[in-house]
N, C-alpha and C. Protein backbone atom coordinates (compact mmCIF):
# COMPACT_ATOMS: atom_id res chain seq x y z
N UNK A 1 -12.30 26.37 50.57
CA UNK A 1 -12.88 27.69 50.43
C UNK A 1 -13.86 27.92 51.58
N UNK A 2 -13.62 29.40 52.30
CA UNK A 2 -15.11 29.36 53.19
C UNK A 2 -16.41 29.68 52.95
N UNK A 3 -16.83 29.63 53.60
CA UNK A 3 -18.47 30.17 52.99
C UNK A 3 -18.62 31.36 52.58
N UNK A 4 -17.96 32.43 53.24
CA UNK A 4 -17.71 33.60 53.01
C UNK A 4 -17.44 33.75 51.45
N UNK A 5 -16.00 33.42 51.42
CA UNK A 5 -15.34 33.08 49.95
C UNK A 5 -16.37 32.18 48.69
N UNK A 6 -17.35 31.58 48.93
CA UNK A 6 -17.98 31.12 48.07
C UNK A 6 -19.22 32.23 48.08
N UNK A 7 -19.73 32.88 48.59
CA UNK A 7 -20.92 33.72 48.45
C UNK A 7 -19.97 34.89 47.95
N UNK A 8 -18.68 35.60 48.30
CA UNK A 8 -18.44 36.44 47.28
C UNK A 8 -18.30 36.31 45.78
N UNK A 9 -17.52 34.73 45.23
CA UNK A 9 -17.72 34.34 43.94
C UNK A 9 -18.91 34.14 43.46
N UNK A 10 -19.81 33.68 43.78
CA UNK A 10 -21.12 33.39 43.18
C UNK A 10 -21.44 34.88 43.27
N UNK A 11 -21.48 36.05 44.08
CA UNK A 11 -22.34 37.01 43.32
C UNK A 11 -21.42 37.83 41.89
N UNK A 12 -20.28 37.64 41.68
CA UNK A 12 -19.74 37.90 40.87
C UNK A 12 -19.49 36.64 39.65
N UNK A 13 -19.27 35.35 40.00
CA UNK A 13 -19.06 34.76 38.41
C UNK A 13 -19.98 34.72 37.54
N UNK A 14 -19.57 34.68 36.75
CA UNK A 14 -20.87 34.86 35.40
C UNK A 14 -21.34 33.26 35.18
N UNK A 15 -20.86 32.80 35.80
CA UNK A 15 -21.25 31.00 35.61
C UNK A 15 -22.48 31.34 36.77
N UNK A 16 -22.45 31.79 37.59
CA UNK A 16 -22.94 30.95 39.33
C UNK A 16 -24.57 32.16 38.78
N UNK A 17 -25.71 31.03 38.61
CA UNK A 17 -27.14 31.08 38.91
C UNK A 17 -27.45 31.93 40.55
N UNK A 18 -27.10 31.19 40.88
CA UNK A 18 -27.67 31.02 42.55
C UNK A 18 -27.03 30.02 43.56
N UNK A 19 -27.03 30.66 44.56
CA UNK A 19 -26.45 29.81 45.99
C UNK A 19 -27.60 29.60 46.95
N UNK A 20 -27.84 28.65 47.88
CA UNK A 20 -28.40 28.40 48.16
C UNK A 20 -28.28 27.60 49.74
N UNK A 21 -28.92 28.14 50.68
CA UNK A 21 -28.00 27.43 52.10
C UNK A 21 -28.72 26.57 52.97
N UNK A 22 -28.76 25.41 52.98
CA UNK A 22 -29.86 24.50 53.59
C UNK A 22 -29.36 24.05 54.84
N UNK A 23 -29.91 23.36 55.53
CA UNK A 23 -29.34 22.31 56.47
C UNK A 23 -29.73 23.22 57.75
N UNK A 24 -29.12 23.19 59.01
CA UNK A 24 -29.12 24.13 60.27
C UNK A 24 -28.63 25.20 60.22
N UNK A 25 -27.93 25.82 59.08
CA UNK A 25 -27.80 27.09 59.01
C UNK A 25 -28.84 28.00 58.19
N UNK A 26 -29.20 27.05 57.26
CA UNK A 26 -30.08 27.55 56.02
C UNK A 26 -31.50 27.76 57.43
N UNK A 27 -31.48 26.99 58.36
CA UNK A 27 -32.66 27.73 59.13
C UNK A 27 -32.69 28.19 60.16
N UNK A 28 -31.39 28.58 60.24
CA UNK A 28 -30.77 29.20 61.28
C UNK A 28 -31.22 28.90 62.76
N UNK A 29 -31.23 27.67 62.73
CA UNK A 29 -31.96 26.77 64.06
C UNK A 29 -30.68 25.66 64.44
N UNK A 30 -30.79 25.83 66.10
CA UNK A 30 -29.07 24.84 66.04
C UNK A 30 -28.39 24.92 65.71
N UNK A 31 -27.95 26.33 65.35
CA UNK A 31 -26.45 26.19 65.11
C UNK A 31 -25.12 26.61 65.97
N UNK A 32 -24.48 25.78 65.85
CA UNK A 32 -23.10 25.55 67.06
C UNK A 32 -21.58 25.88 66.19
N UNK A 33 -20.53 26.59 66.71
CA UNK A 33 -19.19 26.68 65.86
C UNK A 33 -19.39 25.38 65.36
N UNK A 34 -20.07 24.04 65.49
CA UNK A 34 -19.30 23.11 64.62
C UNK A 34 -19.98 22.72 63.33
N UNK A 35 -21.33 24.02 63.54
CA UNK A 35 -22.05 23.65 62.64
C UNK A 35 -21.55 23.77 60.66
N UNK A 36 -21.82 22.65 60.32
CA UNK A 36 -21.33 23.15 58.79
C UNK A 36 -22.21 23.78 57.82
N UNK A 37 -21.77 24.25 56.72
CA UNK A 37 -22.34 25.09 55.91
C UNK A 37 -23.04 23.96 54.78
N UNK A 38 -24.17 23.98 54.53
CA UNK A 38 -24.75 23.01 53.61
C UNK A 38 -24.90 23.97 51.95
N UNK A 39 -24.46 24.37 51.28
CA UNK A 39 -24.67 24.45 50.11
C UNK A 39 -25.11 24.41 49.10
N UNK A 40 -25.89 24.36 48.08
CA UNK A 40 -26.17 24.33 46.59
C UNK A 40 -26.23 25.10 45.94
N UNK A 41 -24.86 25.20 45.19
CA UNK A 41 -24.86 25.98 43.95
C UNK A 41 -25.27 25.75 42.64
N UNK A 42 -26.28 26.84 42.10
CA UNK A 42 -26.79 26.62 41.12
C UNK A 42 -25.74 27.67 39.93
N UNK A 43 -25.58 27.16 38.71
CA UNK A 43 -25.22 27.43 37.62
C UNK A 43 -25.32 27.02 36.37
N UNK A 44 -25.06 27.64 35.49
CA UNK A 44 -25.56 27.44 34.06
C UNK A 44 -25.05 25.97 33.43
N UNK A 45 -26.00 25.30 32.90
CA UNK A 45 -26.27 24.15 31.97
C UNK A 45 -24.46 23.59 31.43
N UNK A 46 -24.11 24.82 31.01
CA UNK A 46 -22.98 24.64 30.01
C UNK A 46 -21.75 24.65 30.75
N UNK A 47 -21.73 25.09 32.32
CA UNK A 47 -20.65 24.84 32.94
C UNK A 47 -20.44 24.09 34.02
N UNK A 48 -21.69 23.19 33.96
CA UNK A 48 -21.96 22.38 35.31
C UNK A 48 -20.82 21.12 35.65
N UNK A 49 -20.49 20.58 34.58
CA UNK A 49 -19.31 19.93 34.61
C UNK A 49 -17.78 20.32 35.44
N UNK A 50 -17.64 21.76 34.37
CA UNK A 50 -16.09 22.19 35.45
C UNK A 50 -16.48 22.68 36.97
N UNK A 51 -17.63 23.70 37.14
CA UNK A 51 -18.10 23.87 38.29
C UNK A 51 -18.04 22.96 39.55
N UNK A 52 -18.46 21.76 38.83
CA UNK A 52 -18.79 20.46 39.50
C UNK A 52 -17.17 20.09 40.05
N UNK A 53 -16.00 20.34 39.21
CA UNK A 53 -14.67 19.76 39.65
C UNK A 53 -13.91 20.94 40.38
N UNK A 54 -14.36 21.87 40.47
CA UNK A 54 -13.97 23.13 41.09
C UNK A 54 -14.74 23.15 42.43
N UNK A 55 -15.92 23.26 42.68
CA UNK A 55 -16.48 23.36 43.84
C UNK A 55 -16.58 22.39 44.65
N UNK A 56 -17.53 21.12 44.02
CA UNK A 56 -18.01 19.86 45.01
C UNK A 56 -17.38 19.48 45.94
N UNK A 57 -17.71 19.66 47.21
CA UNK A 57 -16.87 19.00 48.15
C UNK A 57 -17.48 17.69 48.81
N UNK A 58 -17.20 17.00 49.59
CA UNK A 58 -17.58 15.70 49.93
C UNK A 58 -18.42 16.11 51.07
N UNK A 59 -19.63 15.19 51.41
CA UNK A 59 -19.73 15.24 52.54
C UNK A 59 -18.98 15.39 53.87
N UNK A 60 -19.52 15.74 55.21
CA UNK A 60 -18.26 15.85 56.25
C UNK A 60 -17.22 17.33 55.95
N UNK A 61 -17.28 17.87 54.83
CA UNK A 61 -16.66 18.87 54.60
C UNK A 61 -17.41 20.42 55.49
N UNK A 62 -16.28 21.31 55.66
CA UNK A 62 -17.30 22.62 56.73
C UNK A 62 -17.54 22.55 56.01
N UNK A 63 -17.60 23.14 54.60
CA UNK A 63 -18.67 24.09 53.57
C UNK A 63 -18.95 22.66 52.41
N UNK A 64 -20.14 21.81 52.52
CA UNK A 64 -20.48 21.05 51.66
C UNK A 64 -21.33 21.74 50.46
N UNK A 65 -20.84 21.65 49.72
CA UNK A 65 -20.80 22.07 48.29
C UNK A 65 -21.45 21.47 47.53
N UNK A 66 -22.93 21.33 47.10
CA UNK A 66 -23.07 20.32 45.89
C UNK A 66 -23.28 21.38 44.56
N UNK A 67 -22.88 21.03 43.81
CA UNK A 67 -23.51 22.15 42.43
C UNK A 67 -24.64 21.29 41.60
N UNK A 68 -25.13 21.78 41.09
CA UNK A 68 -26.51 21.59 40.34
C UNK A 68 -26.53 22.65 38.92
N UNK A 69 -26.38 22.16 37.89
CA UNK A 69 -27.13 23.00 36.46
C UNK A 69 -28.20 23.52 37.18
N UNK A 70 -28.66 24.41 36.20
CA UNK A 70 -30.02 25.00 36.24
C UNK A 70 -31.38 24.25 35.99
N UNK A 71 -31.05 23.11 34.74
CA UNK A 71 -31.53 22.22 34.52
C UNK A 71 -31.91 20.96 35.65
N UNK A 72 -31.04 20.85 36.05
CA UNK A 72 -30.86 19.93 37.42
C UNK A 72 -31.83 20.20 38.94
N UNK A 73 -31.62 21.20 38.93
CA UNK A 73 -32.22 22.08 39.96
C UNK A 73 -33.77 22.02 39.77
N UNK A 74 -34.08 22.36 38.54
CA UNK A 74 -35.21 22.20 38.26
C UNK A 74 -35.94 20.97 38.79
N UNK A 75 -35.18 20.14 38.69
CA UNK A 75 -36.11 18.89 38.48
C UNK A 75 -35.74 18.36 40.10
N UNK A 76 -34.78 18.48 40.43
CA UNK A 76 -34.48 18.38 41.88
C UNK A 76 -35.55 18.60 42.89
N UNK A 77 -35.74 16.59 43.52
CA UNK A 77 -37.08 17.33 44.40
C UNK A 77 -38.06 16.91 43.85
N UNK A 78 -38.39 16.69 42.39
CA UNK A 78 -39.82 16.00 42.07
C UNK A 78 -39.59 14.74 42.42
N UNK A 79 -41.10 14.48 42.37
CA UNK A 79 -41.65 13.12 42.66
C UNK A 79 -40.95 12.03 41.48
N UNK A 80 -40.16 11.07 42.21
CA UNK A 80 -40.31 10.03 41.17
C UNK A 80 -38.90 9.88 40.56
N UNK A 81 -38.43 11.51 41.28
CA UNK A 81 -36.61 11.35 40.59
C UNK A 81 -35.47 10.60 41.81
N UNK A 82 -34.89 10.77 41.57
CA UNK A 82 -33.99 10.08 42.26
C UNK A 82 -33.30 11.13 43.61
N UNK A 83 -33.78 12.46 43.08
CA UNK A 83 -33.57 13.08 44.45
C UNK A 83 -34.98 13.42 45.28
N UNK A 84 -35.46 13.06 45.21
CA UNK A 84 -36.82 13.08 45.46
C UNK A 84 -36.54 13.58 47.27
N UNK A 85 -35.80 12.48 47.72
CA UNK A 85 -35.67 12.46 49.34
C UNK A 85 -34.94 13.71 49.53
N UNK A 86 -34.56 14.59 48.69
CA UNK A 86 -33.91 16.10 49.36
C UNK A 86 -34.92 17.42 49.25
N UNK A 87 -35.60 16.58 48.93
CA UNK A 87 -36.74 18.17 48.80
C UNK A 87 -37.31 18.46 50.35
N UNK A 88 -36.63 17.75 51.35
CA UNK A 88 -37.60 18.66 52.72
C UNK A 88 -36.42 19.83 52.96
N UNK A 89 -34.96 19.52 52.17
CA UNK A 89 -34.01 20.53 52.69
C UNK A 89 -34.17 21.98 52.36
N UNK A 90 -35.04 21.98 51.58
CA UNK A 90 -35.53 23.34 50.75
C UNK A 90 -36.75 23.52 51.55
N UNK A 91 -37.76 23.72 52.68
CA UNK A 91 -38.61 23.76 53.19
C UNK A 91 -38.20 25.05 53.78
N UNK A 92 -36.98 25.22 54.61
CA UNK A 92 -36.40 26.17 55.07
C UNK A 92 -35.42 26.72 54.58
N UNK A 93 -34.92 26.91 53.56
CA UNK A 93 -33.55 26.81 52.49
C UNK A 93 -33.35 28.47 52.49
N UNK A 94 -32.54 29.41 52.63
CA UNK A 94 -32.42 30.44 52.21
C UNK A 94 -31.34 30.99 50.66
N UNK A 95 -32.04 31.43 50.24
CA UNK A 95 -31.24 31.71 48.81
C UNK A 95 -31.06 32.92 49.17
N UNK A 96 -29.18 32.88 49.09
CA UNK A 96 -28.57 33.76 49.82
C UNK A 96 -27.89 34.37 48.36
N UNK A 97 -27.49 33.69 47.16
CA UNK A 97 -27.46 34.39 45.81
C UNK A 97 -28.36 34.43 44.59
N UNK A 98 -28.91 35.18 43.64
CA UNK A 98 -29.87 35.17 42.70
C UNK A 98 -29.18 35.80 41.95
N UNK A 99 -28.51 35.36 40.92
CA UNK A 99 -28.33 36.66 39.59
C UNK A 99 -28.95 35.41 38.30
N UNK A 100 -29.78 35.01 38.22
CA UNK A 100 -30.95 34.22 37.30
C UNK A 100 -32.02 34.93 36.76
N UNK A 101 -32.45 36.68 37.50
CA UNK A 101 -33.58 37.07 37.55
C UNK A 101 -34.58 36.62 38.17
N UNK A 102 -34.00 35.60 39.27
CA UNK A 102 -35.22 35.56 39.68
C UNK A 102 -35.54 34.02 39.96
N UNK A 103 -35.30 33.65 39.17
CA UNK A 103 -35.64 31.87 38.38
C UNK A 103 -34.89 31.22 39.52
N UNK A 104 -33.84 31.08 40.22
CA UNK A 104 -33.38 30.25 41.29
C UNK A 104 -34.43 30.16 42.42
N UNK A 105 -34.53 31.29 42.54
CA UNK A 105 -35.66 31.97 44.20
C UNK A 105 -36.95 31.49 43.48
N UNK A 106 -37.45 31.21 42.25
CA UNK A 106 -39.26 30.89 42.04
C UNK A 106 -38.73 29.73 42.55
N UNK A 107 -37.56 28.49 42.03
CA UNK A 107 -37.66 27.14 41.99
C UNK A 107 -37.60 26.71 43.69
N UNK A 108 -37.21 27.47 44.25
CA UNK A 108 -36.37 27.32 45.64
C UNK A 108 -38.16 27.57 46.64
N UNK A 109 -38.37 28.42 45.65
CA UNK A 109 -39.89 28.70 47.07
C UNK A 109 -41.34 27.91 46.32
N UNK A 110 -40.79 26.97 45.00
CA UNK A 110 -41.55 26.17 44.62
C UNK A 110 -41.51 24.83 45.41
N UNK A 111 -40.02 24.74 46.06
CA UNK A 111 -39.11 23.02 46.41
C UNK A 111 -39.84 23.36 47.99
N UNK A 112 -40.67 24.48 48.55
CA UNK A 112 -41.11 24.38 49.72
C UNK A 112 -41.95 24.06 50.12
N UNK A 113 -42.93 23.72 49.21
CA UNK A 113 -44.23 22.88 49.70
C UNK A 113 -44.06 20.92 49.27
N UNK A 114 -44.68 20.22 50.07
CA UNK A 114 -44.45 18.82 50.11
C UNK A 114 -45.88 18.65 49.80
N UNK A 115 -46.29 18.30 48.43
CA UNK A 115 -47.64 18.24 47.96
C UNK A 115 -47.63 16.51 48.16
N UNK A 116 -49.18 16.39 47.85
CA UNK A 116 -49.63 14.77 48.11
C UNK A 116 -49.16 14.17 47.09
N UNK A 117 -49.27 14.40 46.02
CA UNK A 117 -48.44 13.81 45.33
C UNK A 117 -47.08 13.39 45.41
N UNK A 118 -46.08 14.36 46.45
CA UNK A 118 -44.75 13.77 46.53
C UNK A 118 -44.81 13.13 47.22
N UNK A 119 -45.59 13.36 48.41
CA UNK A 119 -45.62 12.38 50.00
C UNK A 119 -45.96 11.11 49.68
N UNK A 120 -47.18 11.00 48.75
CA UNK A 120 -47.55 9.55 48.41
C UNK A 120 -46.33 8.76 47.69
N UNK A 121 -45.73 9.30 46.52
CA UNK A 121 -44.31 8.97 46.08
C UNK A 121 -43.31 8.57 47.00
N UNK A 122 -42.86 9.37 47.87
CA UNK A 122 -42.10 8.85 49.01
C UNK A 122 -42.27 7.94 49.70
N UNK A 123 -43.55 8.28 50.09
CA UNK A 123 -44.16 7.12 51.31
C UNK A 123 -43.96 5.51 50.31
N UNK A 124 -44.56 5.78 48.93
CA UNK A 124 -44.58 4.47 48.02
C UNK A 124 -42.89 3.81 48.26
N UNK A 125 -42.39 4.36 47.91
CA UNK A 125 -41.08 3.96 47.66
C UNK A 125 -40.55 3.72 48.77
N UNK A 126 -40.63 4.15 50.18
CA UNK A 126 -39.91 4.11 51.19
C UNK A 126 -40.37 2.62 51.93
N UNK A 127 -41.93 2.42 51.63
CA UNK A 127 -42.78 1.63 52.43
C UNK A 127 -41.97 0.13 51.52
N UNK A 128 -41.76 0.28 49.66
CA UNK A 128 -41.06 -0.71 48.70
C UNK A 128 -39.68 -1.17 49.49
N UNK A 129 -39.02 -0.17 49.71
CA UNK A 129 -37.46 -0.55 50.28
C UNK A 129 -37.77 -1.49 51.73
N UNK A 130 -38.72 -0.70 52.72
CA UNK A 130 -38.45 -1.73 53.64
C UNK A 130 -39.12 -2.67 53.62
N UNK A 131 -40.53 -3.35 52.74
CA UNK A 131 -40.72 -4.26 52.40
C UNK A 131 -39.54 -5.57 51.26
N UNK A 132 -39.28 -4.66 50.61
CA UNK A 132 -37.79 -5.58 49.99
C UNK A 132 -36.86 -5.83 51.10
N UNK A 133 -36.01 -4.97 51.96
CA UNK A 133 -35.02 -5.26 52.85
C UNK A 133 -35.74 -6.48 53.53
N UNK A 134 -36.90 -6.20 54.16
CA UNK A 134 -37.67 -7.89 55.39
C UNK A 134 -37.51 -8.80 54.41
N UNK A 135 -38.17 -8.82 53.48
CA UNK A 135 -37.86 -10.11 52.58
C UNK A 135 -36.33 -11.01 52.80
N UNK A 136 -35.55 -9.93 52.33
CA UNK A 136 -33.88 -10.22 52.00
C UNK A 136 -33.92 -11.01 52.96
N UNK A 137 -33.70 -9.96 54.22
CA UNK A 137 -33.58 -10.65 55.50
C UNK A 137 -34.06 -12.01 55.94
N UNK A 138 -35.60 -11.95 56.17
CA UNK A 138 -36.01 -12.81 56.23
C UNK A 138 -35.83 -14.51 55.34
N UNK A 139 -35.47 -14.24 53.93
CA UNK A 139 -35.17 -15.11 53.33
C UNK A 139 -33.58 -15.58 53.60
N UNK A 140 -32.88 -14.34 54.38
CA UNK A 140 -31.32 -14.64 54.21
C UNK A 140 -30.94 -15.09 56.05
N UNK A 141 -32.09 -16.03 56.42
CA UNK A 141 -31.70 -16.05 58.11
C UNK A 141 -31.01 -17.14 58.30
């Protein structure tokens, strides 16, 4: 599907929350014909599953596709979750669909500030991994 073709379905399905366009296009900085389309579609709780087997495309794909519940989204980006490391993609992110009232675009221009609290989280965890990896290493010479 192109990008095109996915921003006309999302403003019409009754499933699709919000779209959302990150990466070098989402900031419209660097971008080259080879640039790809970075994605996140947001939609409702109850259809995130089929959504998920209908849209998702793999990385490396032009139009990378991830879908996200509404629920998901939410939490996407805090400190401490497991997506924690994607919240700088939303710094510059343009939300290019909203039929939520609204609620996609608060969460999206909430995911744009990098408070001390997340940085310290990150930094914690990032500083854990490469202190575990030297160990490995070091113990595995």
């Amino acid at each position: 599907m192109t990008y095109e073709a996915l921003v006309d379905m999302a403003r019409t399905d009754p499933g699709v929350l919000g779209l959302i366009l990150t990466g070098s296009r989402g900031q419209d900085m660097f971008v080259t014909d080879e640039s790809d389309w970075d994605v996140r579609l947001v939609v409702r709780d109850e259809v995130a599953d089929v959504y998920r087997s209908r849209f998702a495309t793999p990385h490396g794909s032009r139009v990378e596709v991830v879908v996200l519940s509404l629920s998901q989204f939410e939490r996407t980006g805090e400190p401490g979750t497991k997506t924690a490391w994607d919240r700088p993609s939303y710094i510059h992110a343009r939300v290019v669909v909203d039929t939520s009232g609204g609620r996609v675009s608060e969460l999206a221009e909430r995911k744009r500030s990098l408070s001390a609290e997340y940085e310290r989280s990150v930094a914690a965890e990032r500083l854990d991994d490469y202190v575990n990896s030297y160990f490995r290493s070091a113990k595995n010479h």
